[in-house]
PDB file of N, CA and C in Angstrom:
ATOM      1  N   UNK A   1     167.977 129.599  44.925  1.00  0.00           N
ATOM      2  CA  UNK A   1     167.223 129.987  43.747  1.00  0.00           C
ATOM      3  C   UNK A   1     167.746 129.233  42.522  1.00  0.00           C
ATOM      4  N   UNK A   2     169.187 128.797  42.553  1.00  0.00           N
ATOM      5  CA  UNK A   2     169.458 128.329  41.555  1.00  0.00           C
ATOM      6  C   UNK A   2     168.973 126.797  41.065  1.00  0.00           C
ATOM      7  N   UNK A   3     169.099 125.980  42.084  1.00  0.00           N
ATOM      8  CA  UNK A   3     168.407 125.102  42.613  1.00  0.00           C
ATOM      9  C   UNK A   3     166.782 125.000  42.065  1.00  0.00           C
ATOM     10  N   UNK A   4     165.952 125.866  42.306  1.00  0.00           N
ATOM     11  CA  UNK A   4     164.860 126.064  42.036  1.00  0.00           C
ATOM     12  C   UNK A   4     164.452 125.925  40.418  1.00  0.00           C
ATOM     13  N   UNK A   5     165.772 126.629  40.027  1.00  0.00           N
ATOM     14  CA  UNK A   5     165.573 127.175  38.557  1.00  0.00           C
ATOM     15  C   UNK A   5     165.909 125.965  37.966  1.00  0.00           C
ATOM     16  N   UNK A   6     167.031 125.293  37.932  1.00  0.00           N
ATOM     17  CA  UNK A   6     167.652 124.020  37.566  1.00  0.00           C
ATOM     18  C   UNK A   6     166.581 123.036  37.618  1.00  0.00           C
ATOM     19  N   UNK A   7     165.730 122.951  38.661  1.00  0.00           N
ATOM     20  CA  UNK A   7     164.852 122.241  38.682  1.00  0.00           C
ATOM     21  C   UNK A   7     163.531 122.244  37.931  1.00  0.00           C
ATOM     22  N   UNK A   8     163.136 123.183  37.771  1.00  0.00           N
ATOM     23  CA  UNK A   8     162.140 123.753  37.092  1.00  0.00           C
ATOM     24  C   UNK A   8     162.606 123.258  35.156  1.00  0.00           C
ATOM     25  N   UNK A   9     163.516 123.773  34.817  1.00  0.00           N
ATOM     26  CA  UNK A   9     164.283 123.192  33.807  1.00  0.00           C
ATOM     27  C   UNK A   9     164.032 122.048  33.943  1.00  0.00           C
ATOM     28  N   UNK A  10     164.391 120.881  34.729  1.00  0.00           N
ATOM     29  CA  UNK A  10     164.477 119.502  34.683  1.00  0.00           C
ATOM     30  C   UNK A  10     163.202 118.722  34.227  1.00  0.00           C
ATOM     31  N   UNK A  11     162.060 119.684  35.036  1.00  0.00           N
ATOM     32  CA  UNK A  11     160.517 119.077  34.757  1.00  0.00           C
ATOM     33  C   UNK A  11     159.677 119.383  33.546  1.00  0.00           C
ATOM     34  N   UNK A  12     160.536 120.505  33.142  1.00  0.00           N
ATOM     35  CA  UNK A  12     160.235 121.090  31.571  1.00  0.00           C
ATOM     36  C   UNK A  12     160.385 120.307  30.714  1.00  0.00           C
ATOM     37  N   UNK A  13     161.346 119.858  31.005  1.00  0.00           N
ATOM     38  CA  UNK A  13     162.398 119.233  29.555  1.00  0.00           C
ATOM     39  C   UNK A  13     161.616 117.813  29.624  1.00  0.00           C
ATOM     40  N   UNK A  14     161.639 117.016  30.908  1.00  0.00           N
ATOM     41  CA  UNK A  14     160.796 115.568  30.991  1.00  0.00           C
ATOM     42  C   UNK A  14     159.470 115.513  30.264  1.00  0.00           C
ATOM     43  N   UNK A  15     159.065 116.586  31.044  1.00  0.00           N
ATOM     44  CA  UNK A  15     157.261 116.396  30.601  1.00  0.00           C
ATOM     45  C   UNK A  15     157.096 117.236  29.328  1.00  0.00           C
ATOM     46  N   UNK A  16     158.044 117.605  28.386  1.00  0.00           N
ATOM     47  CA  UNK A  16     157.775 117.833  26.716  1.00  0.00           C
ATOM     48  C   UNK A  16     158.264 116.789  26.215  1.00  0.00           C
ATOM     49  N   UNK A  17     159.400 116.245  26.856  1.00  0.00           N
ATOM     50  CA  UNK A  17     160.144 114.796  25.583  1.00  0.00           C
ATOM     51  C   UNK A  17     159.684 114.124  26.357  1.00  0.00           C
ATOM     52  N   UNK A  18     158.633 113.604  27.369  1.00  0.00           N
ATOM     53  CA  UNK A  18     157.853 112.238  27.678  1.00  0.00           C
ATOM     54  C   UNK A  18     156.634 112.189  26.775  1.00  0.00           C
ATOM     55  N   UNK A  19     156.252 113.470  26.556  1.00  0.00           N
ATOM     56  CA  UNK A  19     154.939 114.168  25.987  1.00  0.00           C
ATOM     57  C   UNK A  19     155.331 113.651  24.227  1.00  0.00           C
ATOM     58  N   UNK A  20     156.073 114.139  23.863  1.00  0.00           N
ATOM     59  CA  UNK A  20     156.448 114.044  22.767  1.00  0.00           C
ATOM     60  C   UNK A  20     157.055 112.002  21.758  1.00  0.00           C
ATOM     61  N   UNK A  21     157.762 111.375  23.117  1.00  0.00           N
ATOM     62  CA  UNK A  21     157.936 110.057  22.829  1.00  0.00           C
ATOM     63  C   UNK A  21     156.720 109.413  23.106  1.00  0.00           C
ATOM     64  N   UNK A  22     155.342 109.946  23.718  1.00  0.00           N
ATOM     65  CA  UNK A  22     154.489 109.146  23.952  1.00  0.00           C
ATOM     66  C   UNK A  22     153.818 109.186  22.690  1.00  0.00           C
ATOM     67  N   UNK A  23     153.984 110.590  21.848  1.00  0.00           N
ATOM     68  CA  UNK A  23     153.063 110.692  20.698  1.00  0.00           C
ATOM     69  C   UNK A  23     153.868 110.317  19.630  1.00  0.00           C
ATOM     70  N   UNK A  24     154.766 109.643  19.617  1.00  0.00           N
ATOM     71  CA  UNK A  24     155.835 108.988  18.594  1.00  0.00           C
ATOM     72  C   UNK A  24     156.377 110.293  17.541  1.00  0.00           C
ATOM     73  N   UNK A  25     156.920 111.019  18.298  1.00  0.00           N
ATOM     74  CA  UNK A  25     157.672 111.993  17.349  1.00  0.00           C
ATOM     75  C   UNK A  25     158.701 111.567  17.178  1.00  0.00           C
ATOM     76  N   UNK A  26     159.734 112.268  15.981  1.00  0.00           N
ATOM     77  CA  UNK A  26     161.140 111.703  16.167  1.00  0.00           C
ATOM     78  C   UNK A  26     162.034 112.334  16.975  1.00  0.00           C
ATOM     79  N   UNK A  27     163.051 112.441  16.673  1.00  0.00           N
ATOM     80  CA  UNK A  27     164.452 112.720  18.000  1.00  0.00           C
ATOM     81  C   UNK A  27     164.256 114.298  17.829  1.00  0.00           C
ATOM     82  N   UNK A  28     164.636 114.539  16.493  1.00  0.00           N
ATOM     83  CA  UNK A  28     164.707 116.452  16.521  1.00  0.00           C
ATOM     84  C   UNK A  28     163.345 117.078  17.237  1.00  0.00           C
ATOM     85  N   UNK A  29     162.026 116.392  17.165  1.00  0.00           N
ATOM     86  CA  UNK A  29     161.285 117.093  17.680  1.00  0.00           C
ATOM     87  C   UNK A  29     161.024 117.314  19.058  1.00  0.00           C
ATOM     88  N   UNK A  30     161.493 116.161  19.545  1.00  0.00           N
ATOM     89  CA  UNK A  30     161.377 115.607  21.082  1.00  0.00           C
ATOM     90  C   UNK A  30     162.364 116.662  21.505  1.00  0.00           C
ATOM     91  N   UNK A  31     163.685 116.530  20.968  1.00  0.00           N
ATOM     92  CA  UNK A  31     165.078 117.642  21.495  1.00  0.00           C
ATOM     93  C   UNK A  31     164.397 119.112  21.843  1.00  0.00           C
ATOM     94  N   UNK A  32     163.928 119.722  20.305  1.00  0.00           N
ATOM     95  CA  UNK A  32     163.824 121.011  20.360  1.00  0.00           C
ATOM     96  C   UNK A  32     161.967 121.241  21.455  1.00  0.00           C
ATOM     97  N   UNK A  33     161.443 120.310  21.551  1.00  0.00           N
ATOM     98  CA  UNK A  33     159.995 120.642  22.542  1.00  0.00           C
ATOM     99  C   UNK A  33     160.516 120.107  23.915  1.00  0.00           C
ATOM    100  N   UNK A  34     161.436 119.439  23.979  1.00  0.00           N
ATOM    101  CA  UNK A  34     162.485 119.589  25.390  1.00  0.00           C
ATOM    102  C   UNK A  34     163.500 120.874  25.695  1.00  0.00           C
ATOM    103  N   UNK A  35     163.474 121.473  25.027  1.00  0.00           N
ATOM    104  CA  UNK A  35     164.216 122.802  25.230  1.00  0.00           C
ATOM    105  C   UNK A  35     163.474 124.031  25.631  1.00  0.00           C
ATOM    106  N   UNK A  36     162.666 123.747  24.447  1.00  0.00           N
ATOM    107  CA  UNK A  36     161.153 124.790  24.734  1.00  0.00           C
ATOM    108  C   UNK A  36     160.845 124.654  26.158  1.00  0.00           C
ATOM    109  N   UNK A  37     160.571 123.084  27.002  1.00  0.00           N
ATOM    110  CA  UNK A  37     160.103 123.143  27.780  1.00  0.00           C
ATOM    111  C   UNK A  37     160.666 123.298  29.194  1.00  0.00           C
ATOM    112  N   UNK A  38     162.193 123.273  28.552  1.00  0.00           N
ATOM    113  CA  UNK A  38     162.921 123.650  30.098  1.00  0.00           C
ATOM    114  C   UNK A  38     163.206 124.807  29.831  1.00  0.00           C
ATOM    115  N   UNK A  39     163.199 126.044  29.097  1.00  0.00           N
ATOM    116  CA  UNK A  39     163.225 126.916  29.472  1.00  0.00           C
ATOM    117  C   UNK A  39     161.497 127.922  30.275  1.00  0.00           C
ATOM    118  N   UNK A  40     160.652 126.994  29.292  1.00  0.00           N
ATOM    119  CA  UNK A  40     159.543 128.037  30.017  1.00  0.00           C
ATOM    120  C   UNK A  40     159.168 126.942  31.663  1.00  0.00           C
ATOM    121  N   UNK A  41     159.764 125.724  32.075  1.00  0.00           N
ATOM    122  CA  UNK A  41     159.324 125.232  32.920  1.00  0.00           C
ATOM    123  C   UNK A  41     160.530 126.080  34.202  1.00  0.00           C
ATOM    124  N   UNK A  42     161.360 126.306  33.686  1.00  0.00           N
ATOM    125  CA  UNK A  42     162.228 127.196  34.451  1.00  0.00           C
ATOM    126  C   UNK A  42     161.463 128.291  35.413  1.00  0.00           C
ATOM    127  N   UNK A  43     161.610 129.422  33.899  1.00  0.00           N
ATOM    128  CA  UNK A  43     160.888 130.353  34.301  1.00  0.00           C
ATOM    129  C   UNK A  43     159.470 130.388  35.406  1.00  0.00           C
ATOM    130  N   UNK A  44     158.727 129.426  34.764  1.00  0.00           N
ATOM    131  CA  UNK A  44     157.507 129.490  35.383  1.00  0.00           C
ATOM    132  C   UNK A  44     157.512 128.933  37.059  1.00  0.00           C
ATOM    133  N   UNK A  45     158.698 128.458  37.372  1.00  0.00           N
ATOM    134  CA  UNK A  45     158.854 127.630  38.709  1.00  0.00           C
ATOM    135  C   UNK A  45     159.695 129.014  39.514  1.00  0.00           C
ATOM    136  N   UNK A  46     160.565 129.301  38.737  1.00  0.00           N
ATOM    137  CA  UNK A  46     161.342 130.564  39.323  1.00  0.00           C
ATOM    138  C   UNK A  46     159.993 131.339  40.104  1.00  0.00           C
ATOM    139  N   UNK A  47     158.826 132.286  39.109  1.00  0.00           N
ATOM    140  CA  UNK A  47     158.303 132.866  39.238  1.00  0.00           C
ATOM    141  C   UNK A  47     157.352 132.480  40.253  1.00  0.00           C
ATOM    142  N   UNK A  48     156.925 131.648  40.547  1.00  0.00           N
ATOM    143  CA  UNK A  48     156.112 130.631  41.947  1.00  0.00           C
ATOM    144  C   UNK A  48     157.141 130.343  42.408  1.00  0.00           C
ATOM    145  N   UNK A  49     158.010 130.262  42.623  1.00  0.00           N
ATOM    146  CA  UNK A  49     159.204 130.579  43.739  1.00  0.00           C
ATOM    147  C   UNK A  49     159.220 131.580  44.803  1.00  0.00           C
ATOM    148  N   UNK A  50     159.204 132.373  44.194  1.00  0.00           N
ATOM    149  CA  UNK A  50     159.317 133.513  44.650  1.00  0.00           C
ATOM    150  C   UNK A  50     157.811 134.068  44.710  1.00  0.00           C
ATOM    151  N   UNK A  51     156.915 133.963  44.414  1.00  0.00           N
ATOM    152  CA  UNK A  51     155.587 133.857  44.792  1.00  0.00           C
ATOM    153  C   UNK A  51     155.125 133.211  46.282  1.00  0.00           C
ATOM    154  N   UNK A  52     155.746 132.349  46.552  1.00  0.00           N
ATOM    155  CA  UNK A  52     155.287 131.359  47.573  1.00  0.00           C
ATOM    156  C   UNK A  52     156.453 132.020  48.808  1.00  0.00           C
ATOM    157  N   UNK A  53     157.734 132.540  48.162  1.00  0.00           N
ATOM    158  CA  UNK A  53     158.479 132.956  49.548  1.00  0.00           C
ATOM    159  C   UNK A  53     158.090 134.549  50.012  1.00  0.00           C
ATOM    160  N   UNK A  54     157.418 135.311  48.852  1.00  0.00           N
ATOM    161  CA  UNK A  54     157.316 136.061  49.311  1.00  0.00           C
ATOM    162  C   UNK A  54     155.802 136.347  50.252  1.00  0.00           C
ATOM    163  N   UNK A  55     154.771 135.411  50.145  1.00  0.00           N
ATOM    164  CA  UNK A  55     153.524 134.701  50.818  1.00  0.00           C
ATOM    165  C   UNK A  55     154.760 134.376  52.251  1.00  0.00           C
ATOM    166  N   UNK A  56     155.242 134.130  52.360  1.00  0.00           N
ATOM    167  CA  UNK A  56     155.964 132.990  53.639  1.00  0.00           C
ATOM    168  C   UNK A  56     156.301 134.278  54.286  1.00  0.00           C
ATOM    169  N   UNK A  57     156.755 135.181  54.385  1.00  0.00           N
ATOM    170  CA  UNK A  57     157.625 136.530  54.286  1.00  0.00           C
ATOM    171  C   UNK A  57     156.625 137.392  54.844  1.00  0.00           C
ATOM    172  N   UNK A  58     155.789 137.568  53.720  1.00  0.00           N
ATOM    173  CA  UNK A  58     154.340 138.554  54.304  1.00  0.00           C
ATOM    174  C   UNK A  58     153.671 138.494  55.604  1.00  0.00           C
ATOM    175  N   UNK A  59     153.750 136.473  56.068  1.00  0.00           N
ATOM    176  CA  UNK A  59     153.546 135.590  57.066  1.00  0.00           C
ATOM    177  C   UNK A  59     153.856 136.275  58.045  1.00  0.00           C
ATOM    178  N   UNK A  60     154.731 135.793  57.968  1.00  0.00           N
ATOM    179  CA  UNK A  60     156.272 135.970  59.036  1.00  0.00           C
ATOM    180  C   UNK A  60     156.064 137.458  59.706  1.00  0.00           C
ATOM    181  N   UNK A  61     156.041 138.791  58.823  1.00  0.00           N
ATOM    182  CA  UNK A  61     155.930 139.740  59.058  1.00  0.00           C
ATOM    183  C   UNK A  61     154.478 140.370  60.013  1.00  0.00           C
ATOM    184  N   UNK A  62     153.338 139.456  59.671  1.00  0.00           N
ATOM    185  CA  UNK A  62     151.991 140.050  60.244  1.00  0.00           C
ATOM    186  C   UNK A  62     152.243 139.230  61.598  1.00  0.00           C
ATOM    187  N   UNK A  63     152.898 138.095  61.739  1.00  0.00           N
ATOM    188  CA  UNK A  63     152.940 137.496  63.324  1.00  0.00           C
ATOM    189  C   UNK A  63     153.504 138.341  63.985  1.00  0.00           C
ATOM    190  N   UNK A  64     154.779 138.489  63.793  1.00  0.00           N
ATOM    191  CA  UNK A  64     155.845 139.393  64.725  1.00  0.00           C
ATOM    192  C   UNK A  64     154.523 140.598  64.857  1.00  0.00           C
ATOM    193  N   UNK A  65     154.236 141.544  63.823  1.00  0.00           N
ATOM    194  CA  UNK A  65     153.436 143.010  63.709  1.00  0.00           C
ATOM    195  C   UNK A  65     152.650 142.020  65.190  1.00  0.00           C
ATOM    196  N   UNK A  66     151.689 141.353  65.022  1.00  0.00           N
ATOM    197  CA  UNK A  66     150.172 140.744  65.849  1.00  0.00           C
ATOM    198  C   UNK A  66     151.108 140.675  67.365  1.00  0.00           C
ATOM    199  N   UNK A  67     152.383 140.008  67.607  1.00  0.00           N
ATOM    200  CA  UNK A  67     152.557 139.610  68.924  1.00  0.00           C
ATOM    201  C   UNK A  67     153.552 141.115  69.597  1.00  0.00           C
ATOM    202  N   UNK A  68     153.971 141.622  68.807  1.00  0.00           N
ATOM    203  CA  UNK A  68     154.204 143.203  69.025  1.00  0.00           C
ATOM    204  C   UNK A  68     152.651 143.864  69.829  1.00  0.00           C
ATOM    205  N   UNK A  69     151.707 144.205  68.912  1.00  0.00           N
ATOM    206  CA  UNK A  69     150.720 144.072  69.528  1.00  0.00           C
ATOM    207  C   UNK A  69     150.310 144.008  71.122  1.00  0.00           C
ATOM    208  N   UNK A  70     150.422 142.656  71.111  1.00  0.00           N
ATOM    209  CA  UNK A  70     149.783 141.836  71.964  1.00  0.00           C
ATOM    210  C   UNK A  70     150.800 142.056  73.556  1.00  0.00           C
ATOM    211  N   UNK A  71     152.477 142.230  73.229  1.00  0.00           N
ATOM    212  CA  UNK A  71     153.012 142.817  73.937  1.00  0.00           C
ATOM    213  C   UNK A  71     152.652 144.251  74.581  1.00  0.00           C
ATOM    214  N   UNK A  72     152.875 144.793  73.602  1.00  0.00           N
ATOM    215  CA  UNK A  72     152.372 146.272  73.737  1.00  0.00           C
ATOM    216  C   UNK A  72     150.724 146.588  74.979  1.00  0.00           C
ATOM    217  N   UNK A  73     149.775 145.800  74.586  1.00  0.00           N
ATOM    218  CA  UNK A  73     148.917 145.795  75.146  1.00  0.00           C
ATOM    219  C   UNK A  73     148.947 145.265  76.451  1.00  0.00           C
ATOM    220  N   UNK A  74     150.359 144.122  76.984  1.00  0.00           N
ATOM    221  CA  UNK A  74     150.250 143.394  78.074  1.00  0.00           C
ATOM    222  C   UNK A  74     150.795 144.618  79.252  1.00  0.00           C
ATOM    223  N   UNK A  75     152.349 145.585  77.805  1.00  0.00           N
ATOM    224  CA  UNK A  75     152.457 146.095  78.875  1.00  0.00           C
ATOM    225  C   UNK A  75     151.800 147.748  79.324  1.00  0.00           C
ATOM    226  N   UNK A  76     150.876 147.959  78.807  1.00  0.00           N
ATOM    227  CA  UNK A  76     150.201 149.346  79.036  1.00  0.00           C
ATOM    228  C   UNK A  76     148.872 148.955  79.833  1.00  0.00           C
ATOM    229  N   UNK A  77     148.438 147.057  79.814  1.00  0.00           N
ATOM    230  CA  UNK A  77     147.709 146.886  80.879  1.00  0.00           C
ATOM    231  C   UNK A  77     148.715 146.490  82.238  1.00  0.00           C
ATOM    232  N   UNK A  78     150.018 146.402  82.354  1.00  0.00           N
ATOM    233  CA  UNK A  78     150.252 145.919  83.663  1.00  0.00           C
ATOM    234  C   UNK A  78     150.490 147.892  83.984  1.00  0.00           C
ATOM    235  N   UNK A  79     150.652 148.796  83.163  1.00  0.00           N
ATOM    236  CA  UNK A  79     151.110 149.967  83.953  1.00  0.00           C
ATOM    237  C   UNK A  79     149.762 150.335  84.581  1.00  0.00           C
ATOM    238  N   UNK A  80     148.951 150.509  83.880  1.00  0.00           N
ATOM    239  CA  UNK A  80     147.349 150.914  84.196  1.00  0.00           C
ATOM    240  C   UNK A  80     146.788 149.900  85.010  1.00  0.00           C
ATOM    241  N   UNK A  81     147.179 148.968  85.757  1.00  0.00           N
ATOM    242  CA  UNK A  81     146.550 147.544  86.578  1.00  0.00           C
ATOM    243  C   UNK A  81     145.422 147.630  86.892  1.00  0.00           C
ATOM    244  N   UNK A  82     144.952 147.646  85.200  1.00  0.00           N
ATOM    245  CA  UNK A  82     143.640 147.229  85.068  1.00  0.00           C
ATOM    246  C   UNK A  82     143.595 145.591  84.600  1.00  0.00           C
ATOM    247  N   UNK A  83     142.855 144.825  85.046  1.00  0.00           N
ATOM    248  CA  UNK A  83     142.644 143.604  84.929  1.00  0.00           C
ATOM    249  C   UNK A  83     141.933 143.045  83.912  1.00  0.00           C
ATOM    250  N   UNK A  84     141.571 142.291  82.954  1.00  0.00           N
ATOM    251  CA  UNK A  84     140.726 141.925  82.374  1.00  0.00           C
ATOM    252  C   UNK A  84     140.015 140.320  82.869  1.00  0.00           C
TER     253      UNK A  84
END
């Protein structure tokens, strides 16, 4: 997660002071709309972080639930040897 966050920071900060040297600002403005932007590029990556693992998670959880299932059913058809 930290990783995530650090990173998120990194793309903040680029794409306000790339944003900002493209529109010829000077240094203080570029600094402080690079700060601005790694903190909300942080946040906002954190938060789809954890958006996307907890999607992966939810995943994960309905397969196992489905092949539970699917067990369950193999073995209450081999007790009943009924065939399909």
């Amino acid at each position: 997660m930290k990783f995530i966050f650090i990173s998120g920071g990194l793309i903040g900060f680029l794409t306000a002071a790339v944003t900002d040297w493209y529109m010829d600002r000077g240094p203080d403005r570029i600094f402080f709309d690079g700060a601005a932007g790694c903190l909300i590029g942080a946040l906002l990556l954190k938060w789809f972080w954890g958006v996307v693992i907890r999607g992966v998670r939810e995943t994960y959880i309905a397969k196992q639930a489905a092949a539970a299932q699917v067990e369950a059913a193999k073995r209450a058809q081999a007790k009943t040897g009924i065939t399909v």
